[in-house]
Protein backbone atom coordinates (compact mmCIF):
# COMPACT_ATOMS: atom_id res chain seq x y z
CA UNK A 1 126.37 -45.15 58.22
CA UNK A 2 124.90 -42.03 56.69
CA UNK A 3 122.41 -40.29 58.23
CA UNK A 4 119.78 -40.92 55.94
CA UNK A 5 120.15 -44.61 56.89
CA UNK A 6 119.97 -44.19 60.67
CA UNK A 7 117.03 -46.69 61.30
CA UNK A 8 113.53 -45.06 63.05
CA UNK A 9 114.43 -46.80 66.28
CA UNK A 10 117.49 -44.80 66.73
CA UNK A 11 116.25 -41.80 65.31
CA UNK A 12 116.22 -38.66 68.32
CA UNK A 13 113.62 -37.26 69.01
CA UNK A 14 111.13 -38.19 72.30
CA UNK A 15 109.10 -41.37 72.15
CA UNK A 16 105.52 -42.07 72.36
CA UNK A 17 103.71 -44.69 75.09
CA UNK A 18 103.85 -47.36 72.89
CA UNK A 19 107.69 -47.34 72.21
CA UNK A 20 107.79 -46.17 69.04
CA UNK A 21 110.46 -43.28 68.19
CA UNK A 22 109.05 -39.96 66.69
CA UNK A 23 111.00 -38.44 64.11
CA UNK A 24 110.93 -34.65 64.57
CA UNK A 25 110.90 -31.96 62.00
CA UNK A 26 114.78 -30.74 62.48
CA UNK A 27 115.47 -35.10 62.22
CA UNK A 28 113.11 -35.43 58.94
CA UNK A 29 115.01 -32.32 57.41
CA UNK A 30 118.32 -33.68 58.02
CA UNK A 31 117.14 -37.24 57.33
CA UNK A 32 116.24 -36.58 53.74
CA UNK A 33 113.10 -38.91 53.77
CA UNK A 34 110.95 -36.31 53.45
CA UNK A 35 110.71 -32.18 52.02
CA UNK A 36 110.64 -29.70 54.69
CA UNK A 37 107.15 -28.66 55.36
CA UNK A 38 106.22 -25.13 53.61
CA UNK A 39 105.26 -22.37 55.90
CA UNK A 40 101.49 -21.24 55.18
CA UNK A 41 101.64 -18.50 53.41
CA UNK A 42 99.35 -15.37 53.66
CA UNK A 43 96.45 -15.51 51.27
CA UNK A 44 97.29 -13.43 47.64
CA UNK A 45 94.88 -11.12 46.82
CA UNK A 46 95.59 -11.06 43.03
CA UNK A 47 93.78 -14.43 42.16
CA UNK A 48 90.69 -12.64 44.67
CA UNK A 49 91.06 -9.39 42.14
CA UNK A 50 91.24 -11.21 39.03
CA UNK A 51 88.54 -13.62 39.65
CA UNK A 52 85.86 -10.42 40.72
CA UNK A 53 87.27 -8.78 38.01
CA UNK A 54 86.03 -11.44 35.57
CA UNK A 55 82.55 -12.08 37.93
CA UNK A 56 82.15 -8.02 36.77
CA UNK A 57 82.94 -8.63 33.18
CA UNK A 58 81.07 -11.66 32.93
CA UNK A 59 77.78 -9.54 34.14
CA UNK A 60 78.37 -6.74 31.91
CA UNK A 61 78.32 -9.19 28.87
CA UNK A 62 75.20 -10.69 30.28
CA UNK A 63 73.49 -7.26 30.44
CA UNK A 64 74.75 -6.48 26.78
CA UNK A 65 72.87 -9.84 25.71
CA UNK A 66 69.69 -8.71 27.42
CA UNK A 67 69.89 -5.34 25.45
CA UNK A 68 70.55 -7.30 22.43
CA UNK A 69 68.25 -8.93 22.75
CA UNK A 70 65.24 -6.62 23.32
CA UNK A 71 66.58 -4.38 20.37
CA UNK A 72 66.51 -7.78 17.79
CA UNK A 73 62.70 -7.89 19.52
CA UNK A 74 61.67 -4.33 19.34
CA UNK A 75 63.49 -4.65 15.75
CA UNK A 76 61.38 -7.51 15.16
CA UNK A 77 58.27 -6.12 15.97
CA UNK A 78 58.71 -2.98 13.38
CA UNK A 79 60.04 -5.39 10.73
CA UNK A 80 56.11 -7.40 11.38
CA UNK A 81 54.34 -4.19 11.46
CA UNK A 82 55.90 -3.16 8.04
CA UNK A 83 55.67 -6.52 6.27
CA UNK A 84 51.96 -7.10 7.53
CA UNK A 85 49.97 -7.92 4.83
CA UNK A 86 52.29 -9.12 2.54
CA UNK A 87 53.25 -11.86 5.53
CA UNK A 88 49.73 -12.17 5.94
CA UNK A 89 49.38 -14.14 2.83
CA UNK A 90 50.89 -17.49 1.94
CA UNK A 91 53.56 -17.41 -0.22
CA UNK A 92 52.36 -18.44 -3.89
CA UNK A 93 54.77 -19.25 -6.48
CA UNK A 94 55.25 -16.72 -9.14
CA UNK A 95 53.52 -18.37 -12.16
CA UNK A 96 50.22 -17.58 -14.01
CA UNK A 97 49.14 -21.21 -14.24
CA UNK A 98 46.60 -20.39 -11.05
CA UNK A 99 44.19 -18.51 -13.22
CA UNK A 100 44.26 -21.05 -16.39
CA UNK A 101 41.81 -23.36 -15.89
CA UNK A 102 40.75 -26.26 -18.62
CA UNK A 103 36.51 -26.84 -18.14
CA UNK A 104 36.39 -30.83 -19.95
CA UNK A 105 33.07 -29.71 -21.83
CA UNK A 106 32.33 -33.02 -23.33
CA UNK A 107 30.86 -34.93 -20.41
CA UNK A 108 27.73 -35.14 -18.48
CA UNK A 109 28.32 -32.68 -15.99
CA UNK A 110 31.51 -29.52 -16.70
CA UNK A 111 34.77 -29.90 -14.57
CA UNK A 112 37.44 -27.83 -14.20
CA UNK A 113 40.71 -28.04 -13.60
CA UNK A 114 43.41 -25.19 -13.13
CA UNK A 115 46.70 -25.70 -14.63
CA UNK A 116 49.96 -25.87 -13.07
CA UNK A 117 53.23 -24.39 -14.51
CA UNK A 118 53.36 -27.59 -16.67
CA UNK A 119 49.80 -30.06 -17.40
CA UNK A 120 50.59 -33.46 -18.96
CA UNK A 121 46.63 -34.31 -20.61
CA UNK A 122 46.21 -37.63 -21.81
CA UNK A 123 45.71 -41.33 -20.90
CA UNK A 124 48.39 -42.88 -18.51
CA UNK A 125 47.65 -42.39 -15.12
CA UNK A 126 51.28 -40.34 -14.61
CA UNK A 127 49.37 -37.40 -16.64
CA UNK A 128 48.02 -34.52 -14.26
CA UNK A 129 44.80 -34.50 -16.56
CA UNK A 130 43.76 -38.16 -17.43
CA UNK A 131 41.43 -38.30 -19.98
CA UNK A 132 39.93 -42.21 -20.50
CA UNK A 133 39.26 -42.08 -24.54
CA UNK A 134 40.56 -44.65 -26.49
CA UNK A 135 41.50 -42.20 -29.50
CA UNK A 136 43.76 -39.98 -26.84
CA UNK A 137 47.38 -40.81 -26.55
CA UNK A 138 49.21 -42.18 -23.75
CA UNK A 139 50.78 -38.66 -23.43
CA UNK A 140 48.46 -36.80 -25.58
CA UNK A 141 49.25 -33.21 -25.05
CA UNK A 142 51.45 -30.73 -22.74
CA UNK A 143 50.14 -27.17 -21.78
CA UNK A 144 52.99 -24.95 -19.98
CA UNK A 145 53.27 -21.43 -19.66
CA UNK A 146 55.93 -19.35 -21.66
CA UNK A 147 56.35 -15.48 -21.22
CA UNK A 148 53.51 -15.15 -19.03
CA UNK A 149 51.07 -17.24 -22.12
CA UNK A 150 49.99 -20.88 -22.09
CA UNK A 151 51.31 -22.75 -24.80
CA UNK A 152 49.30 -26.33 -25.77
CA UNK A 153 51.92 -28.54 -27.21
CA UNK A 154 51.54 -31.90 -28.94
CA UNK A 155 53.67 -34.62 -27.55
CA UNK A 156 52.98 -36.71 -31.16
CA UNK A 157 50.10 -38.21 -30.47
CA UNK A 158 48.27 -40.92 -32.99
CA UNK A 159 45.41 -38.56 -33.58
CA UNK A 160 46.72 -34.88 -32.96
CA UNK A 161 45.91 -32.17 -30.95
CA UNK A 162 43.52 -29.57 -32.32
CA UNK A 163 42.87 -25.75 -31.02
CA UNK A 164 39.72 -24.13 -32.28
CA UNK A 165 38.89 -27.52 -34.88
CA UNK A 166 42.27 -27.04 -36.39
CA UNK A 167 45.21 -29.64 -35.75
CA UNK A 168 48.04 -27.94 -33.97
CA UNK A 169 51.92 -28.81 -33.29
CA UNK A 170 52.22 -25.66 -30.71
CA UNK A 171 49.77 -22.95 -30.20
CA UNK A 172 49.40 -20.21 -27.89
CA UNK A 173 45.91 -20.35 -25.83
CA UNK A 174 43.34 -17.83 -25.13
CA UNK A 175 40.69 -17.51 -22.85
CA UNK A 176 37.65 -19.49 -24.36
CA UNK A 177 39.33 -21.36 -27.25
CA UNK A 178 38.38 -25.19 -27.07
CA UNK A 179 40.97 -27.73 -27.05
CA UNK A 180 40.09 -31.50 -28.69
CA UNK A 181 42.26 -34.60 -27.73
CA UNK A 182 40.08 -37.61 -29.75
CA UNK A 183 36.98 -37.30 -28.44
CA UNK A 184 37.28 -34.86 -25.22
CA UNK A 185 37.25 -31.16 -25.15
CA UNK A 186 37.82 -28.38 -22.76
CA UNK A 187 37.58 -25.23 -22.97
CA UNK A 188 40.31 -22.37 -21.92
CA UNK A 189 39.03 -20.06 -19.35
CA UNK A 190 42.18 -17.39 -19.03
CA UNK A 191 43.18 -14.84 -16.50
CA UNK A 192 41.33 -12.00 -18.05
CA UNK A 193 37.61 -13.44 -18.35
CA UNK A 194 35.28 -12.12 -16.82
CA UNK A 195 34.10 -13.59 -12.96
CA UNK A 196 30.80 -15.20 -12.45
CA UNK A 197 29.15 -14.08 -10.05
């Protein structure tokens, strides 16, 4: 019989009270049932430098952040004072149709309506100007804005489009020329007239 397979009851080693056999550390090493404890070894003061040397590195970057960070604000705050009143405004689109605005002149009471980059007048309900004639086209007439000008197009209407009492296919607009779909007219006010005060 090997060693190995020496049974625990006639293993050496001193006993305890209740009879059972205690294997000692010289029996368990020469046994081969289990590795040979390690001796503790003294504590290794690279992983100790390495990790503080990473705490210090990991505050540095913190402190860069914080300067970073009040630059991009004091950066910020000059890039406000600078754009003030331009930010101050809402942004509009860049068109002229804002100042074009259509009065309808043949009703009780003058309305007006400004014009958008592109104004769809007649009488379907999908037309930004609806105009409730029964001589006016479903889609009468188109004003958009070409070059920095409004242009009145016809979108072939039944009746026609007319600028000024004369029928018109496509006609540049100017402030205070009158514009007749059937029976309604409006009149042009453009950028350049004059305010009312």
């Amino acid at each position: 019989m090997r060693e190995r397979d020496v049974p625990i009851d006639a293993a050496h080693g001193p006993g305890r009270d209740d009879g059972i056999p205690v294997l000692t550390d010289v029996d368990v090493r020469r046994s081969g049932d289990a590795p040979p404890r390690a001796a503790a070894r003294p504590a290794d003061p690279e992983p100790t430098a390495r990790i503080n040397a990473t705490e210090d590195r990991i505050a540095a970057l913190i402190a860069e952040v914080a300067t970073l960070r009040e630059a991009t604000q004091r950066l910020s705050a000059r890039l406000a004072a600078l754009e003030g009143p331009r930010r101050a405004q809402p942004d509009l689109p860049v068109l002229v149709a804002p100042v074009w605005m259509l009065e309808r002149l043949d009703c009780g009471e003058p309305r007006s309506v400004a014009l958008g980059a592109r104004t769809r007048i007649g009488r379907a309900a999908d037309c930004d100007i609806v105009v409730d004639e029964a001589a006016a086209s479903r889609h009468h007439a188109l004003i958009h804005f070409d070059r920095g000008g409004a242009v009145l197009e016809d979108l072939n209407s039944t009746n026609g489009t007319f600028l000024n009492g004369r029928r018109v296919a496509r006609a540049e607009l100017r402030d205070g020329d009158v514009v007749t779909l059937g029976e309604a007219k409006f009149r042009v006010t453009g950028p350049d007239a004059p305010s009312v005060r």
